[in-house]
Structures are given as C-alpha cells and as structure tokens.
PDB file of N, CA and C in Angstrom:
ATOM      1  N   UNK A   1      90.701  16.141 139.903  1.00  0.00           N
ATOM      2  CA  UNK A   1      90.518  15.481 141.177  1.00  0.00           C
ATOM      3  C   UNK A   1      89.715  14.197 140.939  1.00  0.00           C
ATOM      4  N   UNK A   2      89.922  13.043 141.534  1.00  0.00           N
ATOM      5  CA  UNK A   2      89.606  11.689 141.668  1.00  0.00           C
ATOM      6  C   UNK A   2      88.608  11.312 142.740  1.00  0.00           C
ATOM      7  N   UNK A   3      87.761  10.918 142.800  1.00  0.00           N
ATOM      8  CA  UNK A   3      86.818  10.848 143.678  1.00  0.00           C
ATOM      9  C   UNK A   3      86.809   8.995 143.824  1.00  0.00           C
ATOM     10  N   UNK A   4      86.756   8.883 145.294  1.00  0.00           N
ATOM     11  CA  UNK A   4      87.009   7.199 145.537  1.00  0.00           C
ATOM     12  C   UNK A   4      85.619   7.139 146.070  1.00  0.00           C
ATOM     13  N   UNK A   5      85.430   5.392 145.672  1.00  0.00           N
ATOM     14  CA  UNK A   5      83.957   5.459 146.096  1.00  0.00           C
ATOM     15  C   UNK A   5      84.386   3.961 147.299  1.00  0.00           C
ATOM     16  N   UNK A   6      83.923   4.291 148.101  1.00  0.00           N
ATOM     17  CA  UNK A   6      84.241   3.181 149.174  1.00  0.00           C
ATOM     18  C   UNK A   6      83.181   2.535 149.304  1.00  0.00           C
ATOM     19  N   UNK A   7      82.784   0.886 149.354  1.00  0.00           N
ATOM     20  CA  UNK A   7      81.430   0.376 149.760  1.00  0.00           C
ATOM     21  C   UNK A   7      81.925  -0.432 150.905  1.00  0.00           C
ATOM     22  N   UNK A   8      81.739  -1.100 151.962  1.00  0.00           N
ATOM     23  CA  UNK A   8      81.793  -1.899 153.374  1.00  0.00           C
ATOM     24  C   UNK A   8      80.612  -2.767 153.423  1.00  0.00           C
ATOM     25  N   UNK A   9      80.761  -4.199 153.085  1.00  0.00           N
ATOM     26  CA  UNK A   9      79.677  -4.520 153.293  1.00  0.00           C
ATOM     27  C   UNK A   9      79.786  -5.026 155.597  1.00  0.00           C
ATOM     28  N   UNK A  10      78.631  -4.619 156.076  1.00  0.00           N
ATOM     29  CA  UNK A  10      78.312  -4.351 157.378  1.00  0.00           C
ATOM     30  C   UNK A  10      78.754  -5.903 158.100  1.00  0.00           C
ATOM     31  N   UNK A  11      78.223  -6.587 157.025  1.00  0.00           N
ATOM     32  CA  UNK A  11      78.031  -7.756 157.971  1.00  0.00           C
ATOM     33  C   UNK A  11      79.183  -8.509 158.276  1.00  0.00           C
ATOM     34  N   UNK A  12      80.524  -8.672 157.033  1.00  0.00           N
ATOM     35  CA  UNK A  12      81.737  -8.843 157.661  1.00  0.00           C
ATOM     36  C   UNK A  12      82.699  -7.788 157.962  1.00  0.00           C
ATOM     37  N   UNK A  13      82.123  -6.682 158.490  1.00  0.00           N
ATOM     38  CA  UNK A  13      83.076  -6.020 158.896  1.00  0.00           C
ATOM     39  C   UNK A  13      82.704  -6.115 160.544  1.00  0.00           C
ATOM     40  N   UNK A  14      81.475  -6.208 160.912  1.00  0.00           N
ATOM     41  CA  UNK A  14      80.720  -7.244 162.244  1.00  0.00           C
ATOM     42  C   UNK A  14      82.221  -8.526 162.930  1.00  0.00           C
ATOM     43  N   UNK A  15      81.714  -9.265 161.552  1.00  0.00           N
ATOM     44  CA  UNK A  15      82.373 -10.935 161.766  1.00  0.00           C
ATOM     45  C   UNK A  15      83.566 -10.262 162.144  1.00  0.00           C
ATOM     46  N   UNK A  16      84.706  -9.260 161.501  1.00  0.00           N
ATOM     47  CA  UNK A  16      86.023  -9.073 161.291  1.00  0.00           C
ATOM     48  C   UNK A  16      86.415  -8.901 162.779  1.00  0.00           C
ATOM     49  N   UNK A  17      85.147  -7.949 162.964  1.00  0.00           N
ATOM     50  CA  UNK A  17      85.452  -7.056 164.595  1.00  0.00           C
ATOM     51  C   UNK A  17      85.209  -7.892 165.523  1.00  0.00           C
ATOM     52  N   UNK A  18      84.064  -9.300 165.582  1.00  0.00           N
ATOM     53  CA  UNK A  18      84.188 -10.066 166.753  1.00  0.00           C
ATOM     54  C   UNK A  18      85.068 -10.713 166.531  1.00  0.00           C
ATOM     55  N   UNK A  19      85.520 -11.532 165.275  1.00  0.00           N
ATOM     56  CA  UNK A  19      86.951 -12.322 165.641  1.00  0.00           C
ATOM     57  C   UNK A  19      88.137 -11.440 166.117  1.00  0.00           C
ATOM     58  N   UNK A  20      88.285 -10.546 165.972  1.00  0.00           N
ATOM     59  CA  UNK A  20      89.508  -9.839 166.656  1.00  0.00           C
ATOM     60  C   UNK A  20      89.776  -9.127 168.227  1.00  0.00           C
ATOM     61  N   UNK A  21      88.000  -8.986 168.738  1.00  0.00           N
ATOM     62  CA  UNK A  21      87.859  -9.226 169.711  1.00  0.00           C
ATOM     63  C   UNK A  21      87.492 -10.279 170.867  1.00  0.00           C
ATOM     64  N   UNK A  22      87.348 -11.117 170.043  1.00  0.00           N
ATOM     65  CA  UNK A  22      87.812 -12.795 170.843  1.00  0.00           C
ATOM     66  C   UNK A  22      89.066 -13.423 171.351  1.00  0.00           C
ATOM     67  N   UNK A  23      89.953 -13.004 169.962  1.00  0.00           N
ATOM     68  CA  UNK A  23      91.063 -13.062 169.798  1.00  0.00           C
ATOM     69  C   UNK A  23      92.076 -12.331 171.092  1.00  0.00           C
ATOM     70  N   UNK A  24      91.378 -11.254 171.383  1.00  0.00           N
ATOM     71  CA  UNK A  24      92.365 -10.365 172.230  1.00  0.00           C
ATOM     72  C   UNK A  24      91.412 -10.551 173.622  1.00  0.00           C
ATOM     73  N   UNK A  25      90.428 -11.090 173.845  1.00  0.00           N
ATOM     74  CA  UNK A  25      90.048 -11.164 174.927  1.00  0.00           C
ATOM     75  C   UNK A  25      90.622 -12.656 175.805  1.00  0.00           C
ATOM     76  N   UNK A  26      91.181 -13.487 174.301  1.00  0.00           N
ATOM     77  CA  UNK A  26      91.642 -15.126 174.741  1.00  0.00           C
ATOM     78  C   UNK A  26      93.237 -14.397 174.952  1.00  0.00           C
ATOM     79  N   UNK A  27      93.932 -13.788 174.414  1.00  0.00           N
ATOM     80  CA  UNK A  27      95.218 -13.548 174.691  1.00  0.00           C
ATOM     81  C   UNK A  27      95.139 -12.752 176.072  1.00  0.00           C
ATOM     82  N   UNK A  28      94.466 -11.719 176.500  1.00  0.00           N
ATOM     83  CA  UNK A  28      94.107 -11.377 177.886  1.00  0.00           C
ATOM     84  C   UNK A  28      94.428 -12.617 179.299  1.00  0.00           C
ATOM     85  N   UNK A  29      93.404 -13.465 178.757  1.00  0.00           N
ATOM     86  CA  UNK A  29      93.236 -14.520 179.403  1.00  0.00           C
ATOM     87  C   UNK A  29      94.008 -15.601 179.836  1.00  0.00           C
ATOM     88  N   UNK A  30      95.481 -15.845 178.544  1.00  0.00           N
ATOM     89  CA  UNK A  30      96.094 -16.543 178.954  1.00  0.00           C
ATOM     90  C   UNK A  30      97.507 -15.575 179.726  1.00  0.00           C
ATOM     91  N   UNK A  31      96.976 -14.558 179.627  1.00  0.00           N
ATOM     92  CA  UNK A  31      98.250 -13.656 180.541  1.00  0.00           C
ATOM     93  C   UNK A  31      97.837 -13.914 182.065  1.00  0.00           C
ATOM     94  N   UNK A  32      97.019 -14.267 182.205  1.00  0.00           N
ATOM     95  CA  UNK A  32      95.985 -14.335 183.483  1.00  0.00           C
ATOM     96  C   UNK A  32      97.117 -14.981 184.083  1.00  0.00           C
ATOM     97  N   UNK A  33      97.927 -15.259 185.129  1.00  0.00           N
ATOM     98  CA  UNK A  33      98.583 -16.026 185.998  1.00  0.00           C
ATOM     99  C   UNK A  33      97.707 -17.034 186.754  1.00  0.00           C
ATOM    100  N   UNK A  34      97.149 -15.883 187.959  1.00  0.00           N
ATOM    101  CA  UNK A  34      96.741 -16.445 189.217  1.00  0.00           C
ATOM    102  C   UNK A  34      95.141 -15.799 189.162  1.00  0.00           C
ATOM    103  N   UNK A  35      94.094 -16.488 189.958  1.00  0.00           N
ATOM    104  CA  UNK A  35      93.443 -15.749 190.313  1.00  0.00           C
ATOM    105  C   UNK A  35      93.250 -15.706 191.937  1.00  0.00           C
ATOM    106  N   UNK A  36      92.185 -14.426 192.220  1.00  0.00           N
ATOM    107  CA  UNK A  36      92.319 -14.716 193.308  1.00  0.00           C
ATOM    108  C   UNK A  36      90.520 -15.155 193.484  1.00  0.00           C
ATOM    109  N   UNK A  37      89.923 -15.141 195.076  1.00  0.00           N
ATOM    110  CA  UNK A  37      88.981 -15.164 195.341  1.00  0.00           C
ATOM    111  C   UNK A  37      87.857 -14.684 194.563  1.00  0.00           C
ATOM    112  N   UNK A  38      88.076 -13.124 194.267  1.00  0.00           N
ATOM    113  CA  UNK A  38      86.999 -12.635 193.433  1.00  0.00           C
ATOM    114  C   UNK A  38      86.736 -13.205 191.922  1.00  0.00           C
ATOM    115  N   UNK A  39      88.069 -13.149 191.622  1.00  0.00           N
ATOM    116  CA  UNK A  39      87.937 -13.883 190.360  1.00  0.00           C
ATOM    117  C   UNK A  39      87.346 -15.342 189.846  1.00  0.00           C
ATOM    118  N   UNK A  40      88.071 -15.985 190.878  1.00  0.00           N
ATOM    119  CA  UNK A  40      87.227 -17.464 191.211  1.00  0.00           C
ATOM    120  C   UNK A  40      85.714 -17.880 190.781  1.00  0.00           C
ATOM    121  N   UNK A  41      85.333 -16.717 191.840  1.00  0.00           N
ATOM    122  CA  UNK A  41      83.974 -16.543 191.758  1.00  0.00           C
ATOM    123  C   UNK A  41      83.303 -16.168 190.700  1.00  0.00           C
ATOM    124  N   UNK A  42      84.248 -14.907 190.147  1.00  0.00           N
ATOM    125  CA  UNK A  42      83.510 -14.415 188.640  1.00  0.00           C
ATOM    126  C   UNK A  42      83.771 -15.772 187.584  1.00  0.00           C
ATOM    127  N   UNK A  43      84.732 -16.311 187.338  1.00  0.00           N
ATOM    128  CA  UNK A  43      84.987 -17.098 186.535  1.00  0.00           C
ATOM    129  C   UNK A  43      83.827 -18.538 186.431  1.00  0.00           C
ATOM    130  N   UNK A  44      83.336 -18.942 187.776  1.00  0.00           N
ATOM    131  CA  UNK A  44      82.521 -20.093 188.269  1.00  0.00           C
ATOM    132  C   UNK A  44      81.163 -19.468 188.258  1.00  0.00           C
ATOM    133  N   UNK A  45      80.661 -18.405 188.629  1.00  0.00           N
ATOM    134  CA  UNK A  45      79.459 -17.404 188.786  1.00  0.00           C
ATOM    135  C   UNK A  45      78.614 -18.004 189.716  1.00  0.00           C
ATOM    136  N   UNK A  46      79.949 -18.332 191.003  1.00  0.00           N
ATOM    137  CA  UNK A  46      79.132 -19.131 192.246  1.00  0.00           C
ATOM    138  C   UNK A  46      79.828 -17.680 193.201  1.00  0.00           C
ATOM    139  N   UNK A  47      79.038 -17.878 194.552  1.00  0.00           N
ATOM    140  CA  UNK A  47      79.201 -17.659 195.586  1.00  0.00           C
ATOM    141  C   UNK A  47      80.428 -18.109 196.333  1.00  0.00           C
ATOM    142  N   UNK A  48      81.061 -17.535 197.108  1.00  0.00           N
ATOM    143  CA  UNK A  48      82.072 -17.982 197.932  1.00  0.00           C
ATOM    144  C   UNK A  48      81.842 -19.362 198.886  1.00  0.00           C
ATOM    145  N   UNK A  49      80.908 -19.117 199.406  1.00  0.00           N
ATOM    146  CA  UNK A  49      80.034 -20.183 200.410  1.00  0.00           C
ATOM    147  C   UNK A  49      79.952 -21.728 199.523  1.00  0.00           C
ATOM    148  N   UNK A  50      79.548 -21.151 198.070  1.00  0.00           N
ATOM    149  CA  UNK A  50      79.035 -22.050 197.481  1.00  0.00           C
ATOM    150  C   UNK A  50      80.159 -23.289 196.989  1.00  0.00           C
ATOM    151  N   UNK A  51      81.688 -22.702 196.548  1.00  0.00           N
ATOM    152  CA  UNK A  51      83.222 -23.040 196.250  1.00  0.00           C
ATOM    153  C   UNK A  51      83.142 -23.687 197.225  1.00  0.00           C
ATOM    154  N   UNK A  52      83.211 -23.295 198.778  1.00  0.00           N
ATOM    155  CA  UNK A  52      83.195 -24.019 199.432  1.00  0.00           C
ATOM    156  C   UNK A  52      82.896 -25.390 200.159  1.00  0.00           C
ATOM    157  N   UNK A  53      81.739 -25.058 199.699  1.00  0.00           N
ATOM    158  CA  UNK A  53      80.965 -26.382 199.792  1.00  0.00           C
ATOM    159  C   UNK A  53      81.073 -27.408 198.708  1.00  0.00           C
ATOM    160  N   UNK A  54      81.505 -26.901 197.793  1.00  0.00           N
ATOM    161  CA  UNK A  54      81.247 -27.858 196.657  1.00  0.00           C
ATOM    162  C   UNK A  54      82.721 -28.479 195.867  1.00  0.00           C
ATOM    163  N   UNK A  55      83.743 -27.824 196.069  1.00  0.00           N
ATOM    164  CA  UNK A  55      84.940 -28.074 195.582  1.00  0.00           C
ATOM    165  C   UNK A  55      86.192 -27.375 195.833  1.00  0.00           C
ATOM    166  N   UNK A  56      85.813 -26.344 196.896  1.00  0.00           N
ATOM    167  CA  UNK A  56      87.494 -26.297 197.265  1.00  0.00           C
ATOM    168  C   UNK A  56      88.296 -27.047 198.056  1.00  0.00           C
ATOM    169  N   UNK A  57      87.522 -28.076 198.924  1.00  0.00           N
ATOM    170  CA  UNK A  57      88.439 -29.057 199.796  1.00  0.00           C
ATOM    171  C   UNK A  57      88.689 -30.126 199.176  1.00  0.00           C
ATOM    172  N   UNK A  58      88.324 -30.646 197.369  1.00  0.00           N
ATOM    173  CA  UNK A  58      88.709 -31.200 196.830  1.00  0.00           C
ATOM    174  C   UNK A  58      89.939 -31.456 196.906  1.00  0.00           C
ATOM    175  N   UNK A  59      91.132 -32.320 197.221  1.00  0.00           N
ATOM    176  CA  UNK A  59      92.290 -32.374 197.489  1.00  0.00           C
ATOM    177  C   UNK A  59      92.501 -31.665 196.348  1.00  0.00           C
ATOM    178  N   UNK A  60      92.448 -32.874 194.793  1.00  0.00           N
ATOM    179  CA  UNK A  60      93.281 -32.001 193.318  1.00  0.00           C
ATOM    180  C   UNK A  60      92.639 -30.935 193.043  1.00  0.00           C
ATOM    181  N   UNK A  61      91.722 -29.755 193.949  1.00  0.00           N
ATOM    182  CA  UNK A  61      91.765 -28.189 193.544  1.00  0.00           C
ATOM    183  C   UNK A  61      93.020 -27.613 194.043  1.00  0.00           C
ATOM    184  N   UNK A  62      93.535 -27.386 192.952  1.00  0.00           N
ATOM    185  CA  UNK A  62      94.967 -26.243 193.128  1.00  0.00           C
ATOM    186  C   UNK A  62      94.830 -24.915 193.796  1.00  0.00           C
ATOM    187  N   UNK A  63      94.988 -24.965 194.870  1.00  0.00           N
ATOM    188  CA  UNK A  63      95.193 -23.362 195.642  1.00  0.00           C
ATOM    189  C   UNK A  63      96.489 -23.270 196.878  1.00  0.00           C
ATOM    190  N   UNK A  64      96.519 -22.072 196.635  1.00  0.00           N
ATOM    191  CA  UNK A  64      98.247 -21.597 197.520  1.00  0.00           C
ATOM    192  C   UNK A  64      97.949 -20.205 198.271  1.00  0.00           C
ATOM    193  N   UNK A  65      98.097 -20.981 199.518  1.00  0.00           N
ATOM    194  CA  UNK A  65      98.292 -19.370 200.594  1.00  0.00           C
ATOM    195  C   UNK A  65      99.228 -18.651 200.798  1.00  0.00           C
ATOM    196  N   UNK A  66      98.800 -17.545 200.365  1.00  0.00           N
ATOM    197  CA  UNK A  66      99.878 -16.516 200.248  1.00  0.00           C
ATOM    198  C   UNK A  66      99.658 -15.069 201.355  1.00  0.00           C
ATOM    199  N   UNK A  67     100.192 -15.511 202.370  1.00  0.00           N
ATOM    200  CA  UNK A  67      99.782 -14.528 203.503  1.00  0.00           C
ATOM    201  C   UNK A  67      98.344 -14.942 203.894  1.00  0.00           C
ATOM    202  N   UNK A  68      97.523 -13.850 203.655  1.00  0.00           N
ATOM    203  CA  UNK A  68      96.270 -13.955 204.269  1.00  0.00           C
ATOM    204  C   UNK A  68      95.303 -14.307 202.900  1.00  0.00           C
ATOM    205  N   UNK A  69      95.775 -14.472 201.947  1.00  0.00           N
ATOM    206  CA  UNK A  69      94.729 -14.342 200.638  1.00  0.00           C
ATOM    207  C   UNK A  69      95.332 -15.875 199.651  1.00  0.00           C
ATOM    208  N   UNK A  70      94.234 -16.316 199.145  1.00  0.00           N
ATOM    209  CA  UNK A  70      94.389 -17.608 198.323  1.00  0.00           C
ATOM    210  C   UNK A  70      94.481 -17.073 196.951  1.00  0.00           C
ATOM    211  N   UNK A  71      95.331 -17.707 196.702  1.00  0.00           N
ATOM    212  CA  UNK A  71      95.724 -17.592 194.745  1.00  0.00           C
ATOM    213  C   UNK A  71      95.408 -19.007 194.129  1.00  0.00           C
ATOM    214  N   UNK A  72      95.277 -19.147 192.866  1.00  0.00           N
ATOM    215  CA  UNK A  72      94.610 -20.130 192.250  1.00  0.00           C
ATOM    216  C   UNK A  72      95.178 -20.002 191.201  1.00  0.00           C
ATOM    217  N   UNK A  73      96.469 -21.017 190.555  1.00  0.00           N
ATOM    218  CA  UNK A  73      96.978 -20.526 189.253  1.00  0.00           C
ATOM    219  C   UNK A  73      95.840 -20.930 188.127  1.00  0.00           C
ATOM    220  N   UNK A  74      95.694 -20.022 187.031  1.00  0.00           N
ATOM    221  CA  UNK A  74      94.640 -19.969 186.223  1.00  0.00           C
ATOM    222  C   UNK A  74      94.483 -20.836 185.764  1.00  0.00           C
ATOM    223  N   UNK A  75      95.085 -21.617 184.696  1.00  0.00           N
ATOM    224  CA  UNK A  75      95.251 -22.912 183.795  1.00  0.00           C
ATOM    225  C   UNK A  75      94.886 -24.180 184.559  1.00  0.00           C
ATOM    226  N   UNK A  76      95.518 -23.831 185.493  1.00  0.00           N
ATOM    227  CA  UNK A  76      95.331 -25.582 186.596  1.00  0.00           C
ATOM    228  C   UNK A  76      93.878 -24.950 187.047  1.00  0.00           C
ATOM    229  N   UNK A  77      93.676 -24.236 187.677  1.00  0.00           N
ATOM    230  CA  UNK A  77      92.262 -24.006 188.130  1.00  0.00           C
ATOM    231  C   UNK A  77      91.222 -24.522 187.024  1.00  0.00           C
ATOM    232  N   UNK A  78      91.452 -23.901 185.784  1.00  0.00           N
ATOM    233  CA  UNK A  78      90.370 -24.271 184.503  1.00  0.00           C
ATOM    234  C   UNK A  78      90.021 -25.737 184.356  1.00  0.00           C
ATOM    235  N   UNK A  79      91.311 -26.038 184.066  1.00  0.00           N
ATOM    236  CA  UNK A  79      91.220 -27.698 184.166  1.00  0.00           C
ATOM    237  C   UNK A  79      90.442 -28.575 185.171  1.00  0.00           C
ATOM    238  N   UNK A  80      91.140 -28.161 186.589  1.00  0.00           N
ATOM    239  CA  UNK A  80      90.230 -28.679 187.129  1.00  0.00           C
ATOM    240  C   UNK A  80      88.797 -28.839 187.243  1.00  0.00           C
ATOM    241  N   UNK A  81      88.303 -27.208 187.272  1.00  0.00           N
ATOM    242  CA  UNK A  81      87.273 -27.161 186.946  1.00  0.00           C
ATOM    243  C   UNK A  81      86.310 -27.544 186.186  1.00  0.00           C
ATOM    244  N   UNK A  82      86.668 -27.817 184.667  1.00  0.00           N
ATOM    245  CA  UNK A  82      86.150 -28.575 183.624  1.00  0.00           C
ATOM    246  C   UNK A  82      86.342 -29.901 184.043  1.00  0.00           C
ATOM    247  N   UNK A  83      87.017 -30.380 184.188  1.00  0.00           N
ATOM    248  CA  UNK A  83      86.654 -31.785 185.139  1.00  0.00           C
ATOM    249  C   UNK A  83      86.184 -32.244 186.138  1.00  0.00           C
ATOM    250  N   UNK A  84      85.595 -31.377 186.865  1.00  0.00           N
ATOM    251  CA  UNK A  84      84.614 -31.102 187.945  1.00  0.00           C
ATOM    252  C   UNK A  84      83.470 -31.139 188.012  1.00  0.00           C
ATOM    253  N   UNK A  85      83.485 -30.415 186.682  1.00  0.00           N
ATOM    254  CA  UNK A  85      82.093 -30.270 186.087  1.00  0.00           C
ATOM    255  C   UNK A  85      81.278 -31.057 185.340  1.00  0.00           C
ATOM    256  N   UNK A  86      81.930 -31.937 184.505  1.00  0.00           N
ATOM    257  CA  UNK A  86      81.993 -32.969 183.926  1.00  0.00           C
ATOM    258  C   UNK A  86      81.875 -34.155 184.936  1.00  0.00           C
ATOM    259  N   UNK A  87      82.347 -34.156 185.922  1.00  0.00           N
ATOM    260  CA  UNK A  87      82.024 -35.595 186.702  1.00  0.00           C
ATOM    261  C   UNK A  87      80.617 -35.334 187.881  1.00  0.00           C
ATOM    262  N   UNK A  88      80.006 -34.359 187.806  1.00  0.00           N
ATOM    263  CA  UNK A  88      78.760 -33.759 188.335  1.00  0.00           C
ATOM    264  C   UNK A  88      77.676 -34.567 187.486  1.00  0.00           C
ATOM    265  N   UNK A  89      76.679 -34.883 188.812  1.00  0.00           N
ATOM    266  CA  UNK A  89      75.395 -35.813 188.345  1.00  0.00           C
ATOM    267  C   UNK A  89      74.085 -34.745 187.942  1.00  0.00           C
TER     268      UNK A  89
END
C-alpha cells in the first residue's frame, strides 16, 4: 500500500476561492435584466425618498412602468449611475 502525502498551501487556495467567487458573483450579475425598486435601492444604498430627490426625474435615468411597479434595466441603470456620480460636487 502507497501512502500519498498531500500539502495545500492556505493562502492560494484563499486567492483560488475568492477569484472564483467573484467570478460567479459578476456572472450572476450580468444575468440581472431589470431591477426593480428594492433593488435600486440595494444597489445605490440610498433610500427611496432619497432616488427621488436626487435622480430619478433625471430625464436620461432609464425607467419603465410596468403596471403598478417600475423596472430599471440593469446595465443602462449602472451606467447611468456611474455617471451621475461622477458629475456630483
């Protein structure tokens, strides 16, 4: 009988596991379509009140009523946003 000796060093097996969970948290993300309200909010880590006041009547913020609830396609939302943010004093 053969006896295997296994060594792991800790620290890139760390690195291995956050790049692969970055990786699958960015592929998550671009499955993302639409968001809605809640998400908005989680994504900005503002208040509803606060969107309001500050950039949803922006004409170029992208949003679409859909019945009673607003959707926000993801990609165009980001964008905007990063350019929003960026033109803030």
């Amino acid at each position: 009988m053969t006896m295997v000796d296994i060594k792991l060093n800790e620290d890139e097996m760390k690195q291995l596991y956050i790049k692969k969970l970055d990786e699958y948290i960015h592929k998550i993300n671009l499955e993302t379509t639409f968001w809605d309200t809640k998400e908005l909010q989680r994504q900005t880590c503002m208040s509803w009140n606060t969107i309001l006041k500050t950039f949803f009547y922006d004409p170029g913020f992208p949003k679409y009523k859909v019945g009673r609830t607003w959707k926000f396609p993801a990609e165009e939302t980001k964008k905007f946003l990063l350019t929003w943010l960026k033109e803030q004093k």
